[in-house]
C-alpha atoms as a PDB file:
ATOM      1  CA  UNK A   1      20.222   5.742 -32.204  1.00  0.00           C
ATOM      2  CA  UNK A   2      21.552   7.972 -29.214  1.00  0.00           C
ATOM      3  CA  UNK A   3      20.010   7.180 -26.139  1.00  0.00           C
ATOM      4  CA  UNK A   4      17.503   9.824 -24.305  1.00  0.00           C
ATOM      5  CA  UNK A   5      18.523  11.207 -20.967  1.00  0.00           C
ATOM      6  CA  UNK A   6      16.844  10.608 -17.888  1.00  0.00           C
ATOM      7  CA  UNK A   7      13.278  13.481 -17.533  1.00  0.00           C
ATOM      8  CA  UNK A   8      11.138  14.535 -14.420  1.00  0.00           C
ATOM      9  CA  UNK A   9       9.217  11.492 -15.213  1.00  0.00           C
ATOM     10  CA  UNK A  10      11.679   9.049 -14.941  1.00  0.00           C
ATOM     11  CA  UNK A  11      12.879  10.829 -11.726  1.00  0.00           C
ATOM     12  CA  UNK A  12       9.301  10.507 -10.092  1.00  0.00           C
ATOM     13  CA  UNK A  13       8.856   7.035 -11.551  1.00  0.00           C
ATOM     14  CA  UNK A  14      12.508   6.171  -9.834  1.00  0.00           C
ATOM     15  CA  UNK A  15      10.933   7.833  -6.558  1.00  0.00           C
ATOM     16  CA  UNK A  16       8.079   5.641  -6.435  1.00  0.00           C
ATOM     17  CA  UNK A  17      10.135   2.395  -7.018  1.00  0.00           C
ATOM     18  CA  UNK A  18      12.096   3.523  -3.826  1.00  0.00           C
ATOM     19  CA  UNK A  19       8.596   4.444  -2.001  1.00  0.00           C
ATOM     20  CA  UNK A  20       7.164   1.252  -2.338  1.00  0.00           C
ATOM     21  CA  UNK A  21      10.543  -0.599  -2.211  1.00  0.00           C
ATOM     22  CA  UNK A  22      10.760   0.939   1.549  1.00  0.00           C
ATOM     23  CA  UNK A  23       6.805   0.059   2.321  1.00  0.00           C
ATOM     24  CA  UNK A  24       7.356  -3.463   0.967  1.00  0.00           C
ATOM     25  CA  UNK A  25      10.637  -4.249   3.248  1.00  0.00           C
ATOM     26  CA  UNK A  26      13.028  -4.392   0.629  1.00  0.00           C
ATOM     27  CA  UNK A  27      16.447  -3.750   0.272  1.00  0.00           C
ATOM     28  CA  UNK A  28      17.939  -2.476  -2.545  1.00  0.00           C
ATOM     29  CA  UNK A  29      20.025  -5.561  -2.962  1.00  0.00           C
ATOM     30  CA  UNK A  30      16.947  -7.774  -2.437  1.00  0.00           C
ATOM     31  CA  UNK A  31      14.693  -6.398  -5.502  1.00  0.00           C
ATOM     32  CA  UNK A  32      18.084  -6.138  -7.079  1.00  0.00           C
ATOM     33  CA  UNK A  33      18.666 -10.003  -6.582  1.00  0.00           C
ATOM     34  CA  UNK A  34      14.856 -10.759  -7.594  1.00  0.00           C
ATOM     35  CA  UNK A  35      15.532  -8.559 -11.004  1.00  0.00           C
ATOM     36  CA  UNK A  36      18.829 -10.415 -11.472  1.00  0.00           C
ATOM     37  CA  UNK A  37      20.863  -7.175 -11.372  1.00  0.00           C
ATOM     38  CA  UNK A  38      23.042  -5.290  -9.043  1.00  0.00           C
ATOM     39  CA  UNK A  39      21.776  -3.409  -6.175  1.00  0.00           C
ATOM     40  CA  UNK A  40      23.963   0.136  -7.634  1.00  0.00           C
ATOM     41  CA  UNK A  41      21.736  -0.715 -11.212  1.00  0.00           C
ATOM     42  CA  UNK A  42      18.894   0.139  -8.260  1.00  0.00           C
ATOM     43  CA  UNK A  43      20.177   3.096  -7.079  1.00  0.00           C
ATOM     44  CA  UNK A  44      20.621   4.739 -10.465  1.00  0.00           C
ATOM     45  CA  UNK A  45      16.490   3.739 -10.931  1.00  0.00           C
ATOM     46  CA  UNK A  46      15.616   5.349  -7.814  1.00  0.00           C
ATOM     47  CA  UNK A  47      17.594   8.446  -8.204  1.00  0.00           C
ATOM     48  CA  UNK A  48      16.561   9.122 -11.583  1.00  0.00           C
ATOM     49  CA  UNK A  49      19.930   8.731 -12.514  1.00  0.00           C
ATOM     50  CA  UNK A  50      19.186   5.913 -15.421  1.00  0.00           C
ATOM     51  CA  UNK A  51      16.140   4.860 -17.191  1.00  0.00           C
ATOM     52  CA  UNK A  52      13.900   1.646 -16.440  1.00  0.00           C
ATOM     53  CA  UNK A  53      13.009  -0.174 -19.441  1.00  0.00           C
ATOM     54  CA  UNK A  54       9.091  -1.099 -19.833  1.00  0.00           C
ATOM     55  CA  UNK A  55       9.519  -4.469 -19.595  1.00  0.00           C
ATOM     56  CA  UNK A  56      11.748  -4.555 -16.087  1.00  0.00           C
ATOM     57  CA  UNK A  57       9.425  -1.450 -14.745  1.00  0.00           C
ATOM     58  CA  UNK A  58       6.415  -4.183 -15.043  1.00  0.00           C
ATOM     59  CA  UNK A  59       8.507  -6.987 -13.501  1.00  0.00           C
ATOM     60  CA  UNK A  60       9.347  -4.543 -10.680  1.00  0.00           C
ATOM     61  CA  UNK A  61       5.501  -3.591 -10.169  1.00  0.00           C
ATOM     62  CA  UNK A  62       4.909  -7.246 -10.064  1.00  0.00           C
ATOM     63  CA  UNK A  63       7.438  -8.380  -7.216  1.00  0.00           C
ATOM     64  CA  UNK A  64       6.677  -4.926  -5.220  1.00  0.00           C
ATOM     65  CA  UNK A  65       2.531  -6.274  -5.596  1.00  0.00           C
ATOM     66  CA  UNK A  66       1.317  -2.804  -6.796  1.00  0.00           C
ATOM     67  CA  UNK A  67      -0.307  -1.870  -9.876  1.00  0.00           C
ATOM     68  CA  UNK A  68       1.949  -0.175 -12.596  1.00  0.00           C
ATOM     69  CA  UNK A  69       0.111   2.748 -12.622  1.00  0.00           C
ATOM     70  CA  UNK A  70       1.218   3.505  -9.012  1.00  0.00           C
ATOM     71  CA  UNK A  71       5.209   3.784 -10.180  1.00  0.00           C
ATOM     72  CA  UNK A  72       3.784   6.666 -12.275  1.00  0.00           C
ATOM     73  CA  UNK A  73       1.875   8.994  -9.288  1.00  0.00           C
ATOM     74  CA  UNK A  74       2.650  12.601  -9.679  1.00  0.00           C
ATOM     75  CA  UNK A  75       3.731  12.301 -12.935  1.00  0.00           C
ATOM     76  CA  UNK A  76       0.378  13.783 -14.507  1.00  0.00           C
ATOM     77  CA  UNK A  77       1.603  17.053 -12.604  1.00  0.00           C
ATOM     78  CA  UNK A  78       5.143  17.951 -13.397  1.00  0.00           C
ATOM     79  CA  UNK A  79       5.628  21.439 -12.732  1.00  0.00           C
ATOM     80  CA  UNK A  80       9.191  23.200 -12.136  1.00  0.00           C
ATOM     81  CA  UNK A  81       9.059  24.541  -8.223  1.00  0.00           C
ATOM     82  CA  UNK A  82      11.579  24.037  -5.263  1.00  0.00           C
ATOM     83  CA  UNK A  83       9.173  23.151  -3.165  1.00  0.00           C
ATOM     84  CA  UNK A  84       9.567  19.264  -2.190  1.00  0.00           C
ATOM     85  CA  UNK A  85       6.354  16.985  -2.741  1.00  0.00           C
ATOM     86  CA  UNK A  86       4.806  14.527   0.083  1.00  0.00           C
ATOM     87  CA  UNK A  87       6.232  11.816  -2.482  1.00  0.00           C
ATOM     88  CA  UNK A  88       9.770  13.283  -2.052  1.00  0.00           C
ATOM     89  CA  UNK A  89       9.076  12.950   1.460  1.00  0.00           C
ATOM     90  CA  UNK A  90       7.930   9.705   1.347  1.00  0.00           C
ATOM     91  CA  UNK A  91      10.976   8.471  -0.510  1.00  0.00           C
ATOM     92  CA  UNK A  92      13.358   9.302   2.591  1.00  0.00           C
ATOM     93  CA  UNK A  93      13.295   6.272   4.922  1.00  0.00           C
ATOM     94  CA  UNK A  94      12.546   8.488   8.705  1.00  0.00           C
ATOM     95  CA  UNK A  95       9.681   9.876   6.157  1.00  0.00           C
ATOM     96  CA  UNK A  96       8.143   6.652   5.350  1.00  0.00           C
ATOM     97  CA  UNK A  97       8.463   5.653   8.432  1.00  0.00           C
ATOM     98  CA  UNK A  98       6.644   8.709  10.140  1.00  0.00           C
ATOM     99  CA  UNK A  99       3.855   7.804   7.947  1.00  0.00           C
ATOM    100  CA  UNK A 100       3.224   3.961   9.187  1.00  0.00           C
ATOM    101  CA  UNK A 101       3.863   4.679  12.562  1.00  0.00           C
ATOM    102  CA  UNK A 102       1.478   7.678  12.400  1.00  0.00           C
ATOM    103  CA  UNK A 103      -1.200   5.285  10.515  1.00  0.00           C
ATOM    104  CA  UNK A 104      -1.157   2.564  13.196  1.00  0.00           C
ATOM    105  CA  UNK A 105      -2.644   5.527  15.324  1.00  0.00           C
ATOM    106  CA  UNK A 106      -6.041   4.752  15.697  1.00  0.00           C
ATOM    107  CA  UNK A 107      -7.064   7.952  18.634  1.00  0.00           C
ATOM    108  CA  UNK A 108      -7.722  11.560  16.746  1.00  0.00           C
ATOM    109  CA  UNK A 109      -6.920  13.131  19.991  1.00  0.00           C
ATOM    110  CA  UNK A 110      -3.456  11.315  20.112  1.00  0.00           C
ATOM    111  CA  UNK A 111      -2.808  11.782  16.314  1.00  0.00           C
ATOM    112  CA  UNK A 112      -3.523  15.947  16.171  1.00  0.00           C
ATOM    113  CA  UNK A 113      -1.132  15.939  19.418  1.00  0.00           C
ATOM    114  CA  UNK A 114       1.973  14.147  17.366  1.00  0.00           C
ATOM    115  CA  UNK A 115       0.866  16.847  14.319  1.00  0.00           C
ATOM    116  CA  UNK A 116       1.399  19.607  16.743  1.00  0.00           C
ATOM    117  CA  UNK A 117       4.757  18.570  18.167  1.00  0.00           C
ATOM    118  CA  UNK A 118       6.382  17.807  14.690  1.00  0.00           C
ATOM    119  CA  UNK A 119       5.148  21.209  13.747  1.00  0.00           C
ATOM    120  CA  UNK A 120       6.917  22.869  17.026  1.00  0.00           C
ATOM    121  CA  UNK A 121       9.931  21.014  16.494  1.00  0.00           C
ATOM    122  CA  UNK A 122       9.879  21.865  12.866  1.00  0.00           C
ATOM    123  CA  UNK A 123       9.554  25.404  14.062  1.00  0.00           C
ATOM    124  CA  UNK A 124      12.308  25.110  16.689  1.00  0.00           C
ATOM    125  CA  UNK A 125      14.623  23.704  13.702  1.00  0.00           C
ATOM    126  CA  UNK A 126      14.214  26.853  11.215  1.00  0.00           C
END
């Protein structure tokens, strides 16, 4: 039986492994050493690059502590566009970590100000 190729699900699945992986505190070589296999097996998840079997994708959900469901967000909507998703986004590490540093903001006034000067600098970086 020839094996299938990676799809766009796998990719986003692969994203969200690396999205939670980065909100848990993980390494790559920690989940890898929890899974008992190598951290580069880990990589090739999170890129997309190799399929995860059903039965290590639920031992994954299980030692990140999120439902399975969540390693499958954005996969209901899989449409072909250049355009990169807040998921994407969430996958980079500065992302991420935008995100929980913008979260521990509790002041609206201080959180539409940091909106407003990553939107100039985005604008100053065109």
């Amino acid at each position: 039986m020839a094996r299938r190729k990676p799809d766009q699900v796998d990719k986003i699945v692969g994203r969200n492994v690396r999205i939670c992986r980065l909100q848990s505190g993980l390494s790559q070589t920690d989940l890898a050493t929890r899974l008992g296999i190598t951290f580069q097996q880990i990589q090739k998840y999170e890129k997309g690059t190799n399929r995860i079997a059903s039965g290590r994708l639920l031992k994954i959900a299980s030692l990140l502590s999120v439902p399975l469901i969540v390693l499958f967000k954005g996969s209901e909507i899989i449409a072909d566009t250049n355009k990169q998703s807040v998921f994407d986004q969430l996958a980079e590490p500065h992302g991420n970590r935008l995100v929980q540093a913008f979260a521990k903001i509790r002041q609206d006034a201080t959180r539409r100000s940091v909106v407003r000067l990553v939107e100039e600098i985005a604008k100053a970086s065109r």
